[in-house]
Protein backbone atom coordinates (compact mmCIF):
# COMPACT_ATOMS: atom_id res chain seq x y z
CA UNK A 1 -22.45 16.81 29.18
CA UNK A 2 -20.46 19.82 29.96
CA UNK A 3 -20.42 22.88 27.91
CA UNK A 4 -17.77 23.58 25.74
CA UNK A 5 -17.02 26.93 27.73
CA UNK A 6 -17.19 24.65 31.08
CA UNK A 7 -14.75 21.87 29.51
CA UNK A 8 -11.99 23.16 29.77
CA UNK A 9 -11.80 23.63 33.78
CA UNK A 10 -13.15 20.05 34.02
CA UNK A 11 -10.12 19.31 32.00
CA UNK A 12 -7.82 21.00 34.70
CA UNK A 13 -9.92 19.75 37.33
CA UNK A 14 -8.53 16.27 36.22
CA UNK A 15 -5.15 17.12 35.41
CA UNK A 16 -2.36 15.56 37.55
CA UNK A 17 0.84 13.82 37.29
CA UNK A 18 1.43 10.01 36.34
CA UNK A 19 2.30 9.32 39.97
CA UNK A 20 -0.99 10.30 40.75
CA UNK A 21 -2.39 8.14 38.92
CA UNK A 22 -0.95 5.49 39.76
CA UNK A 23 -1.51 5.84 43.52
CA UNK A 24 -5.46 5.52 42.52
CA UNK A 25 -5.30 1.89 41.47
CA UNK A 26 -6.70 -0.31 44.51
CA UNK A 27 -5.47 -3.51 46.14
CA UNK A 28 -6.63 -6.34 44.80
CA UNK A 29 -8.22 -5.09 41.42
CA UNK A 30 -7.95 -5.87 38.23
CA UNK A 31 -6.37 -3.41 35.77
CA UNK A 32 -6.83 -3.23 32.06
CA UNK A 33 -4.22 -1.96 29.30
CA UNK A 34 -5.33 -1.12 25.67
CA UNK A 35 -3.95 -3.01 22.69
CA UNK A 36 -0.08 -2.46 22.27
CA UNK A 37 0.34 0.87 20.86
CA UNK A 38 -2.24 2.44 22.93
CA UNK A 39 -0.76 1.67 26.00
CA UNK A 40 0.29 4.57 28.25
CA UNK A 41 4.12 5.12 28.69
CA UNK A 42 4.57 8.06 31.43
CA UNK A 43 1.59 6.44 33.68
CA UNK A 44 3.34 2.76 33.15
CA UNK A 45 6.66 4.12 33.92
CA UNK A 46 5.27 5.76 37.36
CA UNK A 47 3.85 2.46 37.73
CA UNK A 48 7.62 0.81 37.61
CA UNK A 49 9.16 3.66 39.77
CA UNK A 50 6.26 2.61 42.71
CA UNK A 51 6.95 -1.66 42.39
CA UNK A 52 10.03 -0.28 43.13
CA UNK A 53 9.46 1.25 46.09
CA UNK A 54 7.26 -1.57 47.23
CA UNK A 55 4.14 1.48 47.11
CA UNK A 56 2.51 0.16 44.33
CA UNK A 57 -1.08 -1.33 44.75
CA UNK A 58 -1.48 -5.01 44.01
CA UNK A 59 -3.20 -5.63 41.40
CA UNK A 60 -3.48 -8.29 38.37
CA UNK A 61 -3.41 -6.40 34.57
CA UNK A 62 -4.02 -7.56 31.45
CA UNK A 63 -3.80 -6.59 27.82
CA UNK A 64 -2.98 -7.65 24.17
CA UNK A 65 0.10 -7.31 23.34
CA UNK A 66 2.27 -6.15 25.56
CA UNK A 67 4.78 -3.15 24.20
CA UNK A 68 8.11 -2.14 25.54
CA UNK A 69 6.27 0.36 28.00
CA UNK A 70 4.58 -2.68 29.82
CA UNK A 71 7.07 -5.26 28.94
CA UNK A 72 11.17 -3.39 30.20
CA UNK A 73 9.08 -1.67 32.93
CA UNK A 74 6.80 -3.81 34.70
CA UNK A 75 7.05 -7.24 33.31
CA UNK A 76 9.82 -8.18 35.29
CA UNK A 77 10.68 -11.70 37.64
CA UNK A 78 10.93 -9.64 41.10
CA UNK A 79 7.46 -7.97 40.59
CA UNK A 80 5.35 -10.71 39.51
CA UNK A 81 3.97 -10.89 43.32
CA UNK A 82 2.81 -7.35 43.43
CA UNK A 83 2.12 -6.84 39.59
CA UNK A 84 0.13 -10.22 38.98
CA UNK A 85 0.21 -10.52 35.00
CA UNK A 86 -2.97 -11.98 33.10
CA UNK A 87 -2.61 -11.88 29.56
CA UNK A 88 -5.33 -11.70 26.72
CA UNK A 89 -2.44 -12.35 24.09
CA UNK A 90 0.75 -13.59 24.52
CA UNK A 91 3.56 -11.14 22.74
CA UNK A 92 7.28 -11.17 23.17
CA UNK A 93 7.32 -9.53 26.47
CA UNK A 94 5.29 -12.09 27.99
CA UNK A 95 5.52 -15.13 25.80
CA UNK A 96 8.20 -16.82 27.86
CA UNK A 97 6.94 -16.21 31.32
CA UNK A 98 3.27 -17.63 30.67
CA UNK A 99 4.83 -21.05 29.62
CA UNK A 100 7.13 -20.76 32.59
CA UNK A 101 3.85 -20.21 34.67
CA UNK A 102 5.03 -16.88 36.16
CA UNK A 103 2.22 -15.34 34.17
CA UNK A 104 -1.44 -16.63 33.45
CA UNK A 105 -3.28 -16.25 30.53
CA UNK A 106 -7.50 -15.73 29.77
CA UNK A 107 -8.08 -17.01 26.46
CA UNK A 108 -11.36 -15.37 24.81
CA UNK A 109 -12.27 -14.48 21.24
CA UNK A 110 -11.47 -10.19 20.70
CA UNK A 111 -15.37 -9.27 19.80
CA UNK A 112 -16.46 -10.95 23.24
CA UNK A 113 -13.89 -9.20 25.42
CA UNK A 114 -15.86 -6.07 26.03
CA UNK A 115 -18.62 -8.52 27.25
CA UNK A 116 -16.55 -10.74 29.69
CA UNK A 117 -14.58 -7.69 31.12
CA UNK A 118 -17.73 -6.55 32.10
CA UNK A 119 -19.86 -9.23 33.25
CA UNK A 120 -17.23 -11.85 34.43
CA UNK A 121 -13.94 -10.52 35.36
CA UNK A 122 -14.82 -7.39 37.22
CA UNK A 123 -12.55 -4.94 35.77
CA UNK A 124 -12.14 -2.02 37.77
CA UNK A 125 -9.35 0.63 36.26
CA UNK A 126 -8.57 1.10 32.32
CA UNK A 127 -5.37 3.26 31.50
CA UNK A 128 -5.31 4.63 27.88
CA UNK A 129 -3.26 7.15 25.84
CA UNK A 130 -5.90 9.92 23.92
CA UNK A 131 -5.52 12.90 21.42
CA UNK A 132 -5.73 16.32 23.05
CA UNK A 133 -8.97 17.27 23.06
CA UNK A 134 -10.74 19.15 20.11
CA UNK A 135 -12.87 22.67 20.41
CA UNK A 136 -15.64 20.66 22.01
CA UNK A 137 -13.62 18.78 24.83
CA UNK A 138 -13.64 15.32 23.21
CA UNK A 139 -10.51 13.37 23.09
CA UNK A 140 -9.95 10.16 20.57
CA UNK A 141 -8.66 6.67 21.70
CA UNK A 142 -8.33 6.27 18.02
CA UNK A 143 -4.55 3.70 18.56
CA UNK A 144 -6.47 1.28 20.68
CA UNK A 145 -9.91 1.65 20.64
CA UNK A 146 -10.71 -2.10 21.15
CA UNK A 147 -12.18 -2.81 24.87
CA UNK A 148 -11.19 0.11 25.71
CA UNK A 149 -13.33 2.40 25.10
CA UNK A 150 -15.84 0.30 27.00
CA UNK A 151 -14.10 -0.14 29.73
CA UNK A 152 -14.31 4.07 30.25
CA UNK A 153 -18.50 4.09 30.56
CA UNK A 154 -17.89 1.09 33.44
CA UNK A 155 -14.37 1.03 35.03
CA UNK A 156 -14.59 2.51 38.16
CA UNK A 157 -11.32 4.34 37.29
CA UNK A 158 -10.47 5.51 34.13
CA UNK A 159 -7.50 7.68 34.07
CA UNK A 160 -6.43 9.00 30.28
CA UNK A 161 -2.60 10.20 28.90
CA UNK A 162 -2.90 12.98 27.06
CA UNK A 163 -0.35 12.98 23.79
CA UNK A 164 -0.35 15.18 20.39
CA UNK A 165 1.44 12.43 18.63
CA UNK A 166 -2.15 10.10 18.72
CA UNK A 167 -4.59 10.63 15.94
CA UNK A 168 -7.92 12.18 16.30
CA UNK A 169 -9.86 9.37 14.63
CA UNK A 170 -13.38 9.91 14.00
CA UNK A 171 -16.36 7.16 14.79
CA UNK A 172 -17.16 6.11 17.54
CA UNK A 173 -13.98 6.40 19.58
CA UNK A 174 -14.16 9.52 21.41
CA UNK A 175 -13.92 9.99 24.81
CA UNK A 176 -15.40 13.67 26.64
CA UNK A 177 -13.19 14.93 29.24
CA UNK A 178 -15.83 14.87 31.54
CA UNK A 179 -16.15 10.91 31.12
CA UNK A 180 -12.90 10.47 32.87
CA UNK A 181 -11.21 10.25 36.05
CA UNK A 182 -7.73 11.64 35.83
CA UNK A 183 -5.33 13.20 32.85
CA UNK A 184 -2.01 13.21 32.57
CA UNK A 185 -0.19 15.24 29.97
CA UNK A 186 2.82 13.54 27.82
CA UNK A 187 4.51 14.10 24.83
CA UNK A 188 6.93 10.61 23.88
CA UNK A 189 6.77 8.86 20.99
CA UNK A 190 4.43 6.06 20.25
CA UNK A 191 5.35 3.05 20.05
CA UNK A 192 5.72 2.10 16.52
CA UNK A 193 5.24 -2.04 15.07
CA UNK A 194 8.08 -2.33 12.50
CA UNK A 195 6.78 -4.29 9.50
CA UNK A 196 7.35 -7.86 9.33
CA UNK A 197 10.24 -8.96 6.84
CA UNK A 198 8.17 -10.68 3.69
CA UNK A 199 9.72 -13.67 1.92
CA UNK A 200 9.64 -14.99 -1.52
CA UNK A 201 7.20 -17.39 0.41
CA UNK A 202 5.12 -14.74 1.38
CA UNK A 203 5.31 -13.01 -1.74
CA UNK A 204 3.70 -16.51 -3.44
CA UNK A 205 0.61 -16.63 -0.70
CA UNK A 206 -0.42 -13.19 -1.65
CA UNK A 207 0.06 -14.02 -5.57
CA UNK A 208 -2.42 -17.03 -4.94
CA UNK A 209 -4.83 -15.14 -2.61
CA UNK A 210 -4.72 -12.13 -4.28
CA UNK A 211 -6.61 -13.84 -7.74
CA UNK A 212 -9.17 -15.14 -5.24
CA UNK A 213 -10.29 -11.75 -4.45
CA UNK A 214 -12.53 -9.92 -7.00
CA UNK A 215 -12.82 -6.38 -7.63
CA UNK A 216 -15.28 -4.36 -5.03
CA UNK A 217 -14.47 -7.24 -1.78
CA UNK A 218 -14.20 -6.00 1.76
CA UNK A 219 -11.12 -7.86 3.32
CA UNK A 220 -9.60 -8.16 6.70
CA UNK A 221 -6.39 -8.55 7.34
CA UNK A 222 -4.71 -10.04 10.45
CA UNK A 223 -0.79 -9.51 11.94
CA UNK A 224 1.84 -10.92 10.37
CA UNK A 225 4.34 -11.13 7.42
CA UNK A 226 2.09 -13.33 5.00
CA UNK A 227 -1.46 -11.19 5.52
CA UNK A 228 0.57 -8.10 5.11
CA UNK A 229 1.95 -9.62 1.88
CA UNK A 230 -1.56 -10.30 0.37
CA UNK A 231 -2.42 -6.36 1.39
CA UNK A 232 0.56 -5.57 -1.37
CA UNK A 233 -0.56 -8.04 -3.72
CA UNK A 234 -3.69 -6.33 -3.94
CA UNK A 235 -2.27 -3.19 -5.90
CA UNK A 236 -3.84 -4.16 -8.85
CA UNK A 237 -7.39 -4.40 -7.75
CA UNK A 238 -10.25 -1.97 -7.77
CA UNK A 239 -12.78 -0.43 -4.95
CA UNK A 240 -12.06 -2.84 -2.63
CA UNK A 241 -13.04 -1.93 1.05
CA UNK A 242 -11.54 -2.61 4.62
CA UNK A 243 -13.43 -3.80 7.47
CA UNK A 244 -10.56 -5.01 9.79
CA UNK A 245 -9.56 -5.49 13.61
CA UNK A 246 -6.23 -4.29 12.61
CA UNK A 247 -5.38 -1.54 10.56
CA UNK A 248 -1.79 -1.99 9.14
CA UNK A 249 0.46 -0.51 7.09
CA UNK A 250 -0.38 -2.29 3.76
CA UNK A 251 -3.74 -1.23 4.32
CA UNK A 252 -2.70 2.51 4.02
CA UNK A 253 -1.21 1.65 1.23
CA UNK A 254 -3.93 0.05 -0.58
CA UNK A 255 -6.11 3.64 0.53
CA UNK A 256 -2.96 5.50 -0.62
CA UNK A 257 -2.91 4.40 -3.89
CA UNK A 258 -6.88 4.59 -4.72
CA UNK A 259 -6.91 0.36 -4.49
CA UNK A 260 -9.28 0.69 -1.38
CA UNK A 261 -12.42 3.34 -1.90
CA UNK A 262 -14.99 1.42 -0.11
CA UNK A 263 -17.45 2.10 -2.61
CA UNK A 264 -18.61 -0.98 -3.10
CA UNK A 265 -19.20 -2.03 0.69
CA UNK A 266 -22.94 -3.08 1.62
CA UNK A 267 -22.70 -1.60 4.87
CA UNK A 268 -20.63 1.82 6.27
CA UNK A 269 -20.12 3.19 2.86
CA UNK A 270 -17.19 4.78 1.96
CA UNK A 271 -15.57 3.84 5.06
CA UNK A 272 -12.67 1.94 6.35
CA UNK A 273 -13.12 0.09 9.56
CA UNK A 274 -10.66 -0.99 12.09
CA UNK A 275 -10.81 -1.18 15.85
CA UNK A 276 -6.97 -0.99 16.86
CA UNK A 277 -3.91 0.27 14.46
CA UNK A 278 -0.21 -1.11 14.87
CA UNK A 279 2.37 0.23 12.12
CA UNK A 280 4.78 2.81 11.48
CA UNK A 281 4.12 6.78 12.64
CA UNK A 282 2.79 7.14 8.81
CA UNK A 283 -0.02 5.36 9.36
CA UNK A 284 -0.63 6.59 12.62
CA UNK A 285 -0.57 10.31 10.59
CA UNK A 286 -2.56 9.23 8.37
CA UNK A 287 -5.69 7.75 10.76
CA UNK A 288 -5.26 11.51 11.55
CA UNK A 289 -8.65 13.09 10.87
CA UNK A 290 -9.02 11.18 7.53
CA UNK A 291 -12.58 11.27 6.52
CA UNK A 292 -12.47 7.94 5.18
CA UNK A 293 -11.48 5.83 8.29
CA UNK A 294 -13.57 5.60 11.63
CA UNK A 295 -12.73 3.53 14.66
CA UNK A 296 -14.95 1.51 16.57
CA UNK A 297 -15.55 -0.96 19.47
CA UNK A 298 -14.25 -4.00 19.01
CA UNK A 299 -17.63 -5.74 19.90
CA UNK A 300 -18.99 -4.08 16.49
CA UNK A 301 -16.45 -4.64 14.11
CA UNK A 302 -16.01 -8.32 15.51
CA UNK A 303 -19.34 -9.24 15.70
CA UNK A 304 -20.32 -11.94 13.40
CA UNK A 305 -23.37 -10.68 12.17
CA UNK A 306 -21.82 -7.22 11.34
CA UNK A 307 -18.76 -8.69 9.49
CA UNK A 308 -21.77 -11.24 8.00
CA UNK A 309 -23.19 -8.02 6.55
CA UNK A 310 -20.40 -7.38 3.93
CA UNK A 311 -21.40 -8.98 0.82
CA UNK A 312 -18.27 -10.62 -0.62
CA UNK A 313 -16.28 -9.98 2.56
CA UNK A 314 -12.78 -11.87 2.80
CA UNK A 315 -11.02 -12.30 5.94
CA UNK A 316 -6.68 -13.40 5.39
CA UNK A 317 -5.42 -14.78 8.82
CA UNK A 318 -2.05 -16.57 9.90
CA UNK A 319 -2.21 -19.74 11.41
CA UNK A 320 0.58 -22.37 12.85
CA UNK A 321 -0.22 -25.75 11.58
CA UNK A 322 -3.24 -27.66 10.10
CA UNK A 323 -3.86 -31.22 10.48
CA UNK A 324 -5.00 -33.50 7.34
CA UNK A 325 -8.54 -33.12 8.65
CA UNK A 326 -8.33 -29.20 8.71
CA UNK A 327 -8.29 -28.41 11.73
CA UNK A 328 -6.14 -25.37 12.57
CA UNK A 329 -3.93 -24.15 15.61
CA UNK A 330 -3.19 -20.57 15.47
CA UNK A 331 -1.69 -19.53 18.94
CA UNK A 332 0.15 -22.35 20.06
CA UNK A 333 3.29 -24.70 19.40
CA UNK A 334 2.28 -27.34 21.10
CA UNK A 335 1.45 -27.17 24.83
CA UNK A 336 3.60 -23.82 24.26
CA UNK A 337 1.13 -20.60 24.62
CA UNK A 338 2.62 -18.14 21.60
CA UNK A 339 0.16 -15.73 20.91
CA UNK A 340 -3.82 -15.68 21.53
CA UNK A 341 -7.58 -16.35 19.69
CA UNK A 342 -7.55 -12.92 19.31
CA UNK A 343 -10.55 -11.96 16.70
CA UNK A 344 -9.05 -14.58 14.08
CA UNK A 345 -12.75 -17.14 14.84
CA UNK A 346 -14.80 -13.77 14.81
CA UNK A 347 -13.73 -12.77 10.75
CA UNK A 348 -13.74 -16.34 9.83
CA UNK A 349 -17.03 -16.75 10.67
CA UNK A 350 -18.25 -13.88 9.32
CA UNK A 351 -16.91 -13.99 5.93
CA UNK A 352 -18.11 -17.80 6.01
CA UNK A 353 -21.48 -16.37 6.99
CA UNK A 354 -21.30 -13.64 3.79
CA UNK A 355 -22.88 -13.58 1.05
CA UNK A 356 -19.90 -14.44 -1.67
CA UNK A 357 -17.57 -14.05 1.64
CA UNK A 358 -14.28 -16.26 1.73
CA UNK A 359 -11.83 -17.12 4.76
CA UNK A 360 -8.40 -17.75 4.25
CA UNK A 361 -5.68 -19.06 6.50
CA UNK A 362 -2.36 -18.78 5.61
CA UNK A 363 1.32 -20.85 6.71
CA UNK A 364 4.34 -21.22 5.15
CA UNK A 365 4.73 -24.91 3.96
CA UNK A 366 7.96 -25.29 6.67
CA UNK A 367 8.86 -24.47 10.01
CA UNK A 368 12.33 -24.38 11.61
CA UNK A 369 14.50 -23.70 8.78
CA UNK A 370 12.57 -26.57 6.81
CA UNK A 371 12.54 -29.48 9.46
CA UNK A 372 9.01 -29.30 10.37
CA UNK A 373 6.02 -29.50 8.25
CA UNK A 374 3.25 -27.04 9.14
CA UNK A 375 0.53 -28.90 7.58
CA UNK A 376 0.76 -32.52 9.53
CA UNK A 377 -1.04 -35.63 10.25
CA UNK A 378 -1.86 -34.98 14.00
CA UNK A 379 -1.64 -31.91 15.77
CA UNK A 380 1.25 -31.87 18.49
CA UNK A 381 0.15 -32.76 21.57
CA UNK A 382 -1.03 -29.73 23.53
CA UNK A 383 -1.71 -27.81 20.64
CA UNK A 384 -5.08 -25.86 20.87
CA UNK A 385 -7.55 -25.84 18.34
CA UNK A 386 -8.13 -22.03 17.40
CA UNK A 387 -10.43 -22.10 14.10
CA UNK A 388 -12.40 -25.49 14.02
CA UNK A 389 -12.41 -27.98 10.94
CA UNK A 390 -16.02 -27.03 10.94
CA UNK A 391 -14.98 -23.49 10.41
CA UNK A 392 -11.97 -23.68 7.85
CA UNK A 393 -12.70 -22.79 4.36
CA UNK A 394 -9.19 -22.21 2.61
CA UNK A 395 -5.58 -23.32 4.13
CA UNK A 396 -2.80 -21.47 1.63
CA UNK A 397 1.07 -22.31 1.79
CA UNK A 398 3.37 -21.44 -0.71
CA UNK A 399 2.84 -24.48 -2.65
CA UNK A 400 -1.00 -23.78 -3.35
CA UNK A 401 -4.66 -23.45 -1.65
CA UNK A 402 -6.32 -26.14 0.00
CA UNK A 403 -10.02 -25.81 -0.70
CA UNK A 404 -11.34 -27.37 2.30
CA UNK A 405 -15.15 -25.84 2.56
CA UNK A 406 -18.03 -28.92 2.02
CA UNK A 407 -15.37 -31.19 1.24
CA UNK A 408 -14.81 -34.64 2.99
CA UNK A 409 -12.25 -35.65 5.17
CA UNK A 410 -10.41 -37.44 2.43
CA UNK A 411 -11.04 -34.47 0.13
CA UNK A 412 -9.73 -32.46 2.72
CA UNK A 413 -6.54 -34.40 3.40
CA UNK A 414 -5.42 -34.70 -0.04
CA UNK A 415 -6.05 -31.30 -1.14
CA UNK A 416 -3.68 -30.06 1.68
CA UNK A 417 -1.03 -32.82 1.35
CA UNK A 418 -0.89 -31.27 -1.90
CA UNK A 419 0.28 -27.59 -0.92
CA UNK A 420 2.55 -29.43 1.75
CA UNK A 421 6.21 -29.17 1.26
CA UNK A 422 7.64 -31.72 -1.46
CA UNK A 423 9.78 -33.97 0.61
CA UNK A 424 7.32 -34.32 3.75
CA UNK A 425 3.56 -35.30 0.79
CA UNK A 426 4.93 -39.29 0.83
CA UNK A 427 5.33 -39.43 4.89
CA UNK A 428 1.85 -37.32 4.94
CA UNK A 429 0.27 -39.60 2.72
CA UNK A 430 1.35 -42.76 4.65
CA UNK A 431 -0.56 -41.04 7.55
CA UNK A 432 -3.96 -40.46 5.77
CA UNK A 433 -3.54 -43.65 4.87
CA UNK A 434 -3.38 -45.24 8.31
CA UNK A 435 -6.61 -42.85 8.98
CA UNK A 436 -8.41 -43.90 6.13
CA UNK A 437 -7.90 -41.02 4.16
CA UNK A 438 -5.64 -41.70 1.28
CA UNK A 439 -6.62 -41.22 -2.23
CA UNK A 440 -9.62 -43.02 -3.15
CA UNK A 441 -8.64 -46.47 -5.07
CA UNK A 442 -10.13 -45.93 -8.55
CA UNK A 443 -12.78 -48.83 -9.65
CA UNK A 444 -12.94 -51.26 -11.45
């Protein structure tokens, strides 16, 4: 490693313009974005002024989550020749075009990415916004530190976007000047994930989750209006701790407000966990240098038998629809791709494999203004099969928790006819019946 009186002219040694950086990506390989807020805007955007030119390399990228930086400037019909899109997670930018088969898709679980990127899909450039580097000449990818970080020790081209407004996150997500390729310098904004509207539905999943939670667990919370609705109904609890994926806005809240200590956590102490954050530019400030939080790899705070660790650990997930025998699709309506595995299988299984550890999976009751039922006799055809019946411990809906974990398959399809929507529990129960499922005829 350099010195810290020699960083500094490595640091000019990289320094060049987005442009430049873009003209380094090769023909043919394959490119790799960090998660959503992470990704870089001025390096993208000289990325969008080359497809139009028809100078850019050819390439095929990737990420989670696509943001406005990927999705206005590069995710458009006329370059889908030249900029061949492969997503890990299907967002708004890109949701449409994968089912129209302009874009593909890689499905994978989020704590094996690091693992596949390296060994199967032969990733060869990662692009990542960083802090500015600190007396030592060690810059944080503390928005996105996911695969990311990785991806720097074995890309062959890792080029960095320098940017004030990123927190310098401590753990293991810091990156030496000297371990990269190319800098660019920016100052924009970052791209900020507006909080979900919650719903009197919502509001009634977090009351019922929130009294399955004792004092002093370690919960994870995924994306989405319902999870982020449990993280509120949490106020009234004490030392919980956060080992997450994703660190939202609720979550700062809960650490705001003293509700979240970590003092109670078997492993990392004292600390909050999270591998990528997507919220407002207060809890971006607040990741800043905080002594409490540390960011990490995604293949350690995914991996089973770390999230195992966590005595009482809870992991709170959205899903799509369940079917009577529990099995649960999280990323697809239908045969229609709308969002990815992403690490929901990784913190099931871990809390599952925790000592005192409990998995929930959360739906509203309804779909499309109250014509569909979430929780249904078969799946729709095409659906995929995110989180196993095998793997399913608690289904919640506004109307209750389904306790599903060592219970039969009749158990299991009463208990969650029971939190389905009133006026769609007689049509349900017709169906179990027809499976051999309905309610046990009483003897005698």
């Amino acid at each position: 490693m350099v010195s810290k009186s020699d960083w500094q002219s490595e640091y000019k040694k990289r320094l060049c313009s987005a442009d430049a950086v873009a003209s380094k990506l090769r023909d043919g390989e394959r490119l790799m974005l960090p998660t959503l807020a992470g990704q870089p805007p001025a390096i993208l955007a000289a990325m969008g002024e080359r497809l139009r030119a028809g100078t850019m390399a050819r390439i095929r990228a990737g990420t989670i989550l696509p943001g406005p930086a990927v999705g206005d400037t590069l995710l458009l019909p006329e370059y889908a020749d030249r900029f061949q899109w492969d997503t890990l997670f299907c967002g708004g930018s890109d949701r449409a075009g994968v089912y129209e088969g302009l874009y593909d898709m890689t499905p994978m679980h989020f704590g094996q990415m690091p693992k596949i990127m390296r060994d199967d899909m032969e990733v060869g450039a990662v692009l990542t916004l960083v802090s500015p580097p600190d007396s030592e000449g060690y810059m944080s990818v503390g928005i996105s530190i996911d695969y990311t970080r990785s991806l720097i020790d074995t890309a062959r081209f890792a080029a960095v976007e320098v940017n004030s407004n990123v927190p310098n996150v401590f753990g293991d997500c810091r990156v030496h000047v000297s371990e990269v390729d190319a800098i660019v310098e920016n100052e924009s904004d970052i791209f900020e994930l507006a909080n979900p509207p919650v719903t009197a539905e919502d509001q009634k999943i977090g009351a019922f989750i929130a009294e399955r939670i004792p004092n002093g667990a370690t919960i994870q919370l995924g994306f989405g209006a319902a999870p982020s609705a449990v993280g509120l109904s949490l106020r009234g609890h004490k030392h919980l701790g956060i080992h997450t994926e994703m660190f939202v806005d609720a979550m700062r809240v809960l650490m705001r407000e003293g509700v979240v200590d970590n003092s109670e956590k078997s492993i990392h102490l004292g600390k909050t966990l999270y591998t990528f954050a997507a919220g407002t530019r207060e809890t971006y400030d607040f990741l800043h240098e905080n002594p409490a939080i540390e960011g990490h790899r995604v293949e350690y705070t995914n991996d089973v038998s770390v999230i195992a660790q966590h005595k009482g650990m809870v992991s709170i997930n959205a899903t799509i629809a369940v079917d009577l025998t529990g099995q649960a699709c999280s990323e697809s309506i239908g045969s229609r791709q709308y969002s990815g595995t992403g690490g929901q299988v990784d913190f099931v299984r871990g809390a599952m494999m925790a000592e005192g550890g409990r998995s929930f999976l959360v739906t509203h009751a309804t779909a499309k203004n109250g014509d569909l039922s979430c929780i249904v006799g078969d799946l729709a055809p095409g659906s995929v099969v995110t989180t196993a019946r095998t793997d399913v411990d608690m289904v919640v809906t506004e109307y209750g928790v389904a306790e599903l974990r060592g219970r039969s398959l009749r158990e299991r399809a009463q208990a969650l006819i029971a939190i389905a929507h009133p006026k769609f529990r007689d049509g349900l129960q017709e169906e179990a019946g027809k499976k051999g499922l309905g309610p046990k005829p009483l003897a005698g």
